[in-house]
Protein backbone atom coordinates (compact mmCIF):
# COMPACT_ATOMS: atom_id res chain seq x y z
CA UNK A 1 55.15 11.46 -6.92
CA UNK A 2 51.91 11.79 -5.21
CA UNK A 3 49.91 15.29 -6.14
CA UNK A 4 49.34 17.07 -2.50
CA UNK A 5 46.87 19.67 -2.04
CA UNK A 6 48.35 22.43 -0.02
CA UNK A 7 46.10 25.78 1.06
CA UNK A 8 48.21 28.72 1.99
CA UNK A 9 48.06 30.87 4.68
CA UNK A 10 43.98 31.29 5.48
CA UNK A 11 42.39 28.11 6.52
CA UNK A 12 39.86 26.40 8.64
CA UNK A 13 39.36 23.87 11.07
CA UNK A 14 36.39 22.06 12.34
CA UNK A 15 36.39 20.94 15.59
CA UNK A 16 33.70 18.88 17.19
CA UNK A 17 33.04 16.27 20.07
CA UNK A 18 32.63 12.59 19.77
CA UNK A 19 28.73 11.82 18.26
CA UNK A 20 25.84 9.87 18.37
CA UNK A 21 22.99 10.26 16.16
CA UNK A 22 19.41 10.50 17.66
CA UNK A 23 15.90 9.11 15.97
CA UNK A 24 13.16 10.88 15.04
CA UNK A 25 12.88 13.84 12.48
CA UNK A 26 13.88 16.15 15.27
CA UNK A 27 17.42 15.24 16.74
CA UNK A 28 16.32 18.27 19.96
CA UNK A 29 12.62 18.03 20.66
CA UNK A 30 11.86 21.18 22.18
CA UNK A 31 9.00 21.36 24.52
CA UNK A 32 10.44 22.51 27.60
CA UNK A 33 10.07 26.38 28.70
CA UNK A 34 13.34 26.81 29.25
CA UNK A 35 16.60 25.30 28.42
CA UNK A 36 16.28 21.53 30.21
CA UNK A 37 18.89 19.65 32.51
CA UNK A 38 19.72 16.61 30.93
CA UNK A 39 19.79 13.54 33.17
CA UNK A 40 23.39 13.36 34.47
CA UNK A 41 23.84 16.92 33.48
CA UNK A 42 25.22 20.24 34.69
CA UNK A 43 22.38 22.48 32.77
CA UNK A 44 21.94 23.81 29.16
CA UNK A 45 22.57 19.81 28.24
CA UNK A 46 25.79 19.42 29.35
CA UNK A 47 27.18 16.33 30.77
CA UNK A 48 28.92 16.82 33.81
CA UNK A 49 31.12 13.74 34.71
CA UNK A 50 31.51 10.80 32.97
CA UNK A 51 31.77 13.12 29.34
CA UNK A 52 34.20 15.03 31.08
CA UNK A 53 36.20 11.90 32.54
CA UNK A 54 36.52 10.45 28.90
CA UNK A 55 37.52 14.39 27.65
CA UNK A 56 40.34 14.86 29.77
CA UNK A 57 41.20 11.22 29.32
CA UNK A 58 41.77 12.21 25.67
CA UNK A 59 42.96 14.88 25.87
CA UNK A 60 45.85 13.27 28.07
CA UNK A 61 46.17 10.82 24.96
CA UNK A 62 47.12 13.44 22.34
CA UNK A 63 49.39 15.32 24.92
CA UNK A 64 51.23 12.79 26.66
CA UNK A 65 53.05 9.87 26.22
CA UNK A 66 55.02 8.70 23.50
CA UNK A 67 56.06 5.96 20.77
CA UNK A 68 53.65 3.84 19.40
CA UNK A 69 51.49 3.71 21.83
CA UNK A 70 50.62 7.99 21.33
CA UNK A 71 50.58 7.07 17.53
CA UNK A 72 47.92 4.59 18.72
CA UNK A 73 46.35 7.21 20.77
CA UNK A 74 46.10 9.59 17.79
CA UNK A 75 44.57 7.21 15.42
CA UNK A 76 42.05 5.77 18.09
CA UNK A 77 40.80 10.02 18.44
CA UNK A 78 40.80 10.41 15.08
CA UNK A 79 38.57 7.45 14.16
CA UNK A 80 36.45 9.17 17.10
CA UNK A 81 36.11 12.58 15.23
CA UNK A 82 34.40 10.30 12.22
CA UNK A 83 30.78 11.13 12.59
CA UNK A 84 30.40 7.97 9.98
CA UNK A 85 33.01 5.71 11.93
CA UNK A 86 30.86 6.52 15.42
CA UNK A 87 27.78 5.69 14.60
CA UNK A 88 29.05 2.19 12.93
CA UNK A 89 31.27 1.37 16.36
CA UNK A 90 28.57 2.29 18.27
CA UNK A 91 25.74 0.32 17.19
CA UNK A 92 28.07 -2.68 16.85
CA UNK A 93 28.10 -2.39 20.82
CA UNK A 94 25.66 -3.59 23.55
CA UNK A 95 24.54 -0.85 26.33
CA UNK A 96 27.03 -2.33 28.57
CA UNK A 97 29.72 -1.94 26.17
CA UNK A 98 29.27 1.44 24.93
CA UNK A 99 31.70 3.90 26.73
CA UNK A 100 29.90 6.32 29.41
CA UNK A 101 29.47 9.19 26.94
CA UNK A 102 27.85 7.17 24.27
CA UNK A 103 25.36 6.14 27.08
CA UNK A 104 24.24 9.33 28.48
CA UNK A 105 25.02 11.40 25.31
CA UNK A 106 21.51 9.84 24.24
CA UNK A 107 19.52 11.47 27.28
CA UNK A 108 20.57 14.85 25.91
CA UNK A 109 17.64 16.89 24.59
CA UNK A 110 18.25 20.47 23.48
CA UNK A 111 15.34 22.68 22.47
CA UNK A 112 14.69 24.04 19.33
CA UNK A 113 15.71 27.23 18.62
CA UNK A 114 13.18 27.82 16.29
CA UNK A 115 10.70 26.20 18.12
CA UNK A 116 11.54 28.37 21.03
CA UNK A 117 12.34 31.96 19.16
CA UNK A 118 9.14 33.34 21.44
CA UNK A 119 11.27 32.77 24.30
CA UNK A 120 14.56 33.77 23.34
CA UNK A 121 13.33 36.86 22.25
CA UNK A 122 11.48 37.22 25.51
CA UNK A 123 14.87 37.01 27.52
CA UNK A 124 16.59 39.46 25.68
CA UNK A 125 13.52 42.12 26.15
CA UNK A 126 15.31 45.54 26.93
CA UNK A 127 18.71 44.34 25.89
CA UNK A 128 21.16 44.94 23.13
CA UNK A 129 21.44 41.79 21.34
CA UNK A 130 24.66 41.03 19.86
CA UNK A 131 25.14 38.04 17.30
CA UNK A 132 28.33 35.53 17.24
CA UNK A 133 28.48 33.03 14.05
CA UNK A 134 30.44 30.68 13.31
CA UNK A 135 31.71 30.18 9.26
CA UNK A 136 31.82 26.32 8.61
CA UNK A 137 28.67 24.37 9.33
CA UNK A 138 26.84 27.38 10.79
CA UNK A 139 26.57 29.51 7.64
CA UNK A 140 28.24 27.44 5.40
CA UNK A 141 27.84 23.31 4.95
CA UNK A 142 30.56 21.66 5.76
CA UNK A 143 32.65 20.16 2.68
CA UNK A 144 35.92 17.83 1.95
CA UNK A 145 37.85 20.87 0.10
CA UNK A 146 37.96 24.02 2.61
CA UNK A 147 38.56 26.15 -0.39
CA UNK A 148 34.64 25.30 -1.57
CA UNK A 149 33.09 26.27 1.50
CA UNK A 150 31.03 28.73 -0.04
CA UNK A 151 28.40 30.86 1.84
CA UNK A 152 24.82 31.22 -0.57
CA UNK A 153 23.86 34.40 -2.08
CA UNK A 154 20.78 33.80 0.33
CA UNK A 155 22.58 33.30 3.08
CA UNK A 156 24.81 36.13 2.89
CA UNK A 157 22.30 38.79 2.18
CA UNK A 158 20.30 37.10 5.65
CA UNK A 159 23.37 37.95 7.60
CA UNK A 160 24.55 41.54 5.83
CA UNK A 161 20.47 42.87 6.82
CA UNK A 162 21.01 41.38 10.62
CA UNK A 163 24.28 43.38 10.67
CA UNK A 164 21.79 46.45 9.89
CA UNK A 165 20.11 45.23 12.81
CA UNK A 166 22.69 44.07 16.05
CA UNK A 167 26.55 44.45 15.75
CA UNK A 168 27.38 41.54 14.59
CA UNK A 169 30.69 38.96 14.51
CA UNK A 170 32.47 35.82 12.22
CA UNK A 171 34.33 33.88 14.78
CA UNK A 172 36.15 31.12 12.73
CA UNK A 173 39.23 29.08 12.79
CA UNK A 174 39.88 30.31 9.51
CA UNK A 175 42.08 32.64 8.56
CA UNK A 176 40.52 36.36 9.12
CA UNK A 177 41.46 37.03 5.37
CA UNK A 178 40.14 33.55 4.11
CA UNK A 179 37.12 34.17 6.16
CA UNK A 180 36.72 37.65 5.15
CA UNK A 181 36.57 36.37 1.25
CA UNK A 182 34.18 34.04 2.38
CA UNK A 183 31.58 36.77 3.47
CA UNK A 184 32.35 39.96 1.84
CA UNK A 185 30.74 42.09 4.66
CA UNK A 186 32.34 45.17 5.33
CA UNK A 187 30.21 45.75 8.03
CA UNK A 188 30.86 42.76 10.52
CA UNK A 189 33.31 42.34 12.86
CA UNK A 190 35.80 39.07 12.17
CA UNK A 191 37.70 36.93 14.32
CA UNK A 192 39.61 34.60 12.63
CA UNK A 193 42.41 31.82 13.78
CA UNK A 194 39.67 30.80 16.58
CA UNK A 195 40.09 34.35 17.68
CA UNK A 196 43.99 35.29 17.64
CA UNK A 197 43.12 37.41 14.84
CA UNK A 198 40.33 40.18 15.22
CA UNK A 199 39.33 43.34 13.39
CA UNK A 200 36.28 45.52 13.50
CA UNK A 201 34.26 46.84 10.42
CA UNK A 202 35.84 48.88 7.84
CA UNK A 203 32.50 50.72 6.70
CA UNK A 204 28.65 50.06 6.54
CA UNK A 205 28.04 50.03 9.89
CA UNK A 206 26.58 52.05 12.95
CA UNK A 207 28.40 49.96 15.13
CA UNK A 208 31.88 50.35 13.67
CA UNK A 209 35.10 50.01 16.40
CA UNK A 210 38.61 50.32 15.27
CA UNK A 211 39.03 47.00 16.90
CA UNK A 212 42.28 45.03 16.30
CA UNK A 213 43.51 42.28 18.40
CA UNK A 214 46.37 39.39 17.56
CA UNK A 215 47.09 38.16 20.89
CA UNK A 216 49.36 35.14 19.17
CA UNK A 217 51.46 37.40 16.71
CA UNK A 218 54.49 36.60 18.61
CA UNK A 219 54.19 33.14 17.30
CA UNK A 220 53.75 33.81 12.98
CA UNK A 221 57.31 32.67 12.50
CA UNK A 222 57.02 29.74 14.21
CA UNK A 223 53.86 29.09 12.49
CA UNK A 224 55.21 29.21 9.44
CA UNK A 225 57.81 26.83 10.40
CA UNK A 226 55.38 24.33 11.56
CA UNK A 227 53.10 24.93 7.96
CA UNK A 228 56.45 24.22 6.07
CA UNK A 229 57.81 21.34 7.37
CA UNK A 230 54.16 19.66 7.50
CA UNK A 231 53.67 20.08 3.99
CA UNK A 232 57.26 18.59 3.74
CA UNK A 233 56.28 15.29 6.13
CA UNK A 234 52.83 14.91 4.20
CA UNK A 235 53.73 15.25 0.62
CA UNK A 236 53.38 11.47 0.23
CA UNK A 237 50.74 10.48 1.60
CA UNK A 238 47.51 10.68 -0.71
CA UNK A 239 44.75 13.02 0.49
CA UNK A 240 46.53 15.15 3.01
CA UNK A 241 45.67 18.67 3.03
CA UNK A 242 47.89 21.11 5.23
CA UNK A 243 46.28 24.09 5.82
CA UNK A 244 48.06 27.70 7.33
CA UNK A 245 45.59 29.72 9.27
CA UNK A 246 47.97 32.30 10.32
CA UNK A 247 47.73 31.21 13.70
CA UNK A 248 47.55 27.96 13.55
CA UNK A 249 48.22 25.59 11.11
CA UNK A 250 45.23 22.89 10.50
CA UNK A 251 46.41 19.13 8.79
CA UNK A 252 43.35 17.91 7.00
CA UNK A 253 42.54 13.59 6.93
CA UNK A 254 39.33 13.48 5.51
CA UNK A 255 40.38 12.50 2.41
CA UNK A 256 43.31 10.06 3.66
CA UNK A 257 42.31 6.45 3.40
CA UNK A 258 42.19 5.09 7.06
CA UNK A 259 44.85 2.95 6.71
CA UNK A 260 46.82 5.88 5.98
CA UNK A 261 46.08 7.83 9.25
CA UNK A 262 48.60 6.50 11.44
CA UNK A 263 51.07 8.26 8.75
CA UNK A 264 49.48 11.78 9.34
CA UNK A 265 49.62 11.16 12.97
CA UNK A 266 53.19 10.26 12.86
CA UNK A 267 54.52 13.46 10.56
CA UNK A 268 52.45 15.78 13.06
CA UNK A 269 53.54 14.26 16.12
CA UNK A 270 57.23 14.26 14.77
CA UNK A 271 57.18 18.09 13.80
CA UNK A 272 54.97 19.05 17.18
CA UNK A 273 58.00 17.29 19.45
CA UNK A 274 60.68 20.34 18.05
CA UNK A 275 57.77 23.15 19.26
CA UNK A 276 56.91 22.63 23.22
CA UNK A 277 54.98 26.15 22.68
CA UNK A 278 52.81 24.91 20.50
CA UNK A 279 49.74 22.15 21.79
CA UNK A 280 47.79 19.76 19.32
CA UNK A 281 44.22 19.77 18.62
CA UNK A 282 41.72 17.56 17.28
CA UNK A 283 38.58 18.21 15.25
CA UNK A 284 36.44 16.89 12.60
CA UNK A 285 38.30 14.40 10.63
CA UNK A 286 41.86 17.49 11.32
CA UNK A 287 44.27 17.71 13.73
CA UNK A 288 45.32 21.32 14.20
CA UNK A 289 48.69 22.94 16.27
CA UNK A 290 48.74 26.26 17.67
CA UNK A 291 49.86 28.76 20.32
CA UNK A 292 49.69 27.48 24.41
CA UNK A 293 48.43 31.09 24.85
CA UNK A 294 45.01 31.52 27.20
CA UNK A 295 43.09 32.62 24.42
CA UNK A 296 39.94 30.80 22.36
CA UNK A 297 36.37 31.72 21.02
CA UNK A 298 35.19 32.39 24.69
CA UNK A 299 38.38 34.93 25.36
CA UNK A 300 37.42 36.91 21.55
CA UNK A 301 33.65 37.00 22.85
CA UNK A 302 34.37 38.57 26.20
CA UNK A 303 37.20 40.90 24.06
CA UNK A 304 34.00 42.04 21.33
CA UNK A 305 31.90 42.90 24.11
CA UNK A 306 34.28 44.71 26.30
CA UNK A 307 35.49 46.47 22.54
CA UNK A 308 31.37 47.25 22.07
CA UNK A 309 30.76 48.97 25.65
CA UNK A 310 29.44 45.94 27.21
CA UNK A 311 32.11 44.23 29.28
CA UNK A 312 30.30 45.20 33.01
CA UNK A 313 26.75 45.75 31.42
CA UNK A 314 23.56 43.52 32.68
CA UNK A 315 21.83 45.14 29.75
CA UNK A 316 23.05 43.18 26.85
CA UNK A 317 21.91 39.84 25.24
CA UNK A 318 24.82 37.72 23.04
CA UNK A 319 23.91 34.97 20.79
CA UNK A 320 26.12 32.59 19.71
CA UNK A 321 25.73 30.18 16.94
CA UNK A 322 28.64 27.40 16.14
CA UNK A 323 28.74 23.56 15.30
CA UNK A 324 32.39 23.14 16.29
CA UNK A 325 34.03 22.12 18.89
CA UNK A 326 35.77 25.26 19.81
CA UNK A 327 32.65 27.17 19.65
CA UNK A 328 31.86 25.43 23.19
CA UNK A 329 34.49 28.08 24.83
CA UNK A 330 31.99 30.92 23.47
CA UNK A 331 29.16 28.58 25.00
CA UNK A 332 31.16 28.22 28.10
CA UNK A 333 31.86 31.50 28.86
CA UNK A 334 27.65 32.74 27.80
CA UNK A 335 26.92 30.17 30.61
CA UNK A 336 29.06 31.49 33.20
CA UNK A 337 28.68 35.38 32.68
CA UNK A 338 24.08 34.15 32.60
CA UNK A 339 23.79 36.31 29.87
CA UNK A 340 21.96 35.25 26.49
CA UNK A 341 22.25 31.84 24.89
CA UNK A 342 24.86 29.52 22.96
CA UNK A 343 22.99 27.89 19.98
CA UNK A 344 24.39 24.69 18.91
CA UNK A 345 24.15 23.69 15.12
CA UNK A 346 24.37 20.32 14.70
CA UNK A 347 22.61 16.97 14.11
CA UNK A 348 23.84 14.69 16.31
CA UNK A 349 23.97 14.61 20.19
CA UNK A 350 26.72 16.36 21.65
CA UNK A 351 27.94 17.02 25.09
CA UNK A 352 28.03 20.43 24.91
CA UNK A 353 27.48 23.79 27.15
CA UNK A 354 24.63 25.34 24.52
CA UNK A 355 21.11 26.17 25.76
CA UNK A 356 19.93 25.57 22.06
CA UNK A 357 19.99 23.95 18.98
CA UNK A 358 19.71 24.12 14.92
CA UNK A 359 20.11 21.49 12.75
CA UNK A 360 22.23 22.64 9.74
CA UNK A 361 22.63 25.79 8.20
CA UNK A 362 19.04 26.60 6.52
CA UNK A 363 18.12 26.62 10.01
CA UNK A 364 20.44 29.17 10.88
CA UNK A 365 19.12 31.58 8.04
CA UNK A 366 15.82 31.02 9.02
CA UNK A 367 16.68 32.13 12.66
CA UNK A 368 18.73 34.87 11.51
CA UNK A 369 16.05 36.23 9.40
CA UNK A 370 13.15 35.70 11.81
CA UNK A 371 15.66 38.18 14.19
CA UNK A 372 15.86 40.53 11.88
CA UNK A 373 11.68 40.87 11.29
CA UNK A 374 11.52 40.42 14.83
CA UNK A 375 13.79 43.51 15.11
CA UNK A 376 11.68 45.69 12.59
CA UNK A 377 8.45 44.69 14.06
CA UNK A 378 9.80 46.18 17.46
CA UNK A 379 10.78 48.81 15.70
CA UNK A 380 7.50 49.41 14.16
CA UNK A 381 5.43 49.35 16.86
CA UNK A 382 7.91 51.57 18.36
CA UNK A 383 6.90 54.60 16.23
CA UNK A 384 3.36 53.63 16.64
């Protein structure tokens, strides 16, 4: 029989657009003043309708139809959430032949978020700035065994002195608990399960709430239904990792041979057909299931705020730092309320609804800590 890896109930999912990698040692050259309009574009780099065609298009793919031809559908997205597999189809293809994303994905240019720090930090002058991270590929790199997603000893003393400094959130698809391990900061507020899952600080900080919000908790049973009989359907096939997340359950093909994919698609889509309350999702190299409820990274940011005082309040300034996919609902909603600034992490091109950008993770600890002496200069010259 074939060994299966199976992670129990805290997990993660990465979730992330379609790619294209730039040139140049800078993937977002930043010269601009303030966040640029792309070509094509809606604002803060997003593209507004042939991106958006091809997204619903997709997302009618993994949600509709049926038989081969949605196993077909599956595999065809999943080969799409290959950063490695993208850039190989794509410079196989002529201009004319690349699909309308792939074209004006390229125009995108996001500014630096380093390069720019002068000017963030102008825009939030006389506000309370409030910081959103990510866990996977924001403060962590992203790796092939979710369990070894550690955070550095760096990194987490970086974010436990900018919790000293703004109140300050995890928002993860991981498990709150799994996340939680990850970090070991009292002091920060965590939202895990993409925000189903959220409690405040148990000690350390000035900011502490008695904040706790599971919006899905209805659903646990059900999830562990889904978890079980997943791990049942994918116990033969090499490489498959099943992960529960509490509220969702996450089904890991990064290390399932390609050939093997169609497999995975067809023991997810044949346990997802007994659930019509539960939707599918697709990230990086996972396909995830979980609740139909109204509620994402975008609905836990506007829930932290309201839970901090600052649900009507012109006065405050959130940041929000992600690489995934579902970190663009947190980006979404910054956009619409015109209040601080989504920072995408990432490097590779991506339609996305962020005013910003960092590479990888170094980056982000180098932002986070430029905050936080930014913050004690102010501070400073406050008593001065």
């Amino acid at each position: 029989m074939t060994n299966q890896n199976v992670v129990v109930p805290d997990t993660k999912s990465g979730i992330s657009l379609p790619m294209v990698r730039l040139s140049g040692s800078s993937i977002f050259p930043a010269t601009a003043q303030k966040p640029p309009t792309a070509p094509g574009t809606g604002g803060g780099g997003c593209i507004s309708l042939s991106a958006k065609k091809k997204l619903l298009l997709e997302n009618l793919e993994i949600n509709g139809g049926g038989g081969a031809a949605k196993i077909n559908s599956w595999v065809d997205s999943m080969r799409a959430s290959s950063p490695t597999h993208m850039k190989s189809s794509s410079q196989s293809l002529s201009e004319d032949q690349q699909l309308p994303w792939q074209q004006h994905q390229q125009q995108i240019t996001l500014p630096s978020a380093l390069d720019n720090f002068d000017q963030i930090m102008e825009a939030s002058r006389g506000k309370q700035i409030v910081m959103f991270l990510d866990y996977d590929g924001t403060l962590s790199p992203i790796v092939d065994d979710p369990d070894r997603a550690f955070m550095s000893k760096k990194m987490r003393t970086t974010v436990r002195r900018l919790a000293t400094c703004f109140p300050t959130a995890i928002v993860s698809g991981r498990c709150r608990d799994k996340v939680y391990k990850f970090v070991r900061l009292a002091e920060l507020y965590y939202a895990g399960s993409h925000g189903m899952d959220i409690k405040g600080p148990e000690k350390g900080s000035k900011y502490t709430k008695p904040v706790i919000c599971q919006p899905a908790s209805e659903f646990l049973p059900m999830i562990d239904e889904v978890f079980k009989e997943l791990v049942a359907k994918t116990k033969l096939t090499p490489g498959a990792k099943v992960e529960n997340n509490k509220f969702c359950v996450s089904v890991h093909f990064r290390c399932v041979e390609e050939k093997k994919w169609s497999e995975v698609a067809e023991a997810v889509k044949s346990v997802l057909n007994k659930y019509p309350k539960l939707r599918l999702s697709q990230g990086r190299k996972v396909l995830e299931i979980r609740p139909t409820i109204k509620w994402d990274k975008g609905k836990a940011l506007e829930f932290l705020l309201e839970s901090l005082g600052f649900a009507n309040c012109t006065d405050v300034f959130p940041i929000y730092i992600g690489d995934d996919r579902t970190d663009e609902d947190a980006f979404k909603v910054l956009k619409e309320r015109e209040q601080g600034f989504g920072i995408l992490v990432s490097k590779v091109a991506k339609d996305t609804n962020a005013s910003y950008s960092l590479q990888e993770p170094t980056q982000v600890m180098d932002f986070l800590q430029r905050l936080v002496d930014w913050k004690k200069l102010a501070f400073q010259e406050s008593r001065m």
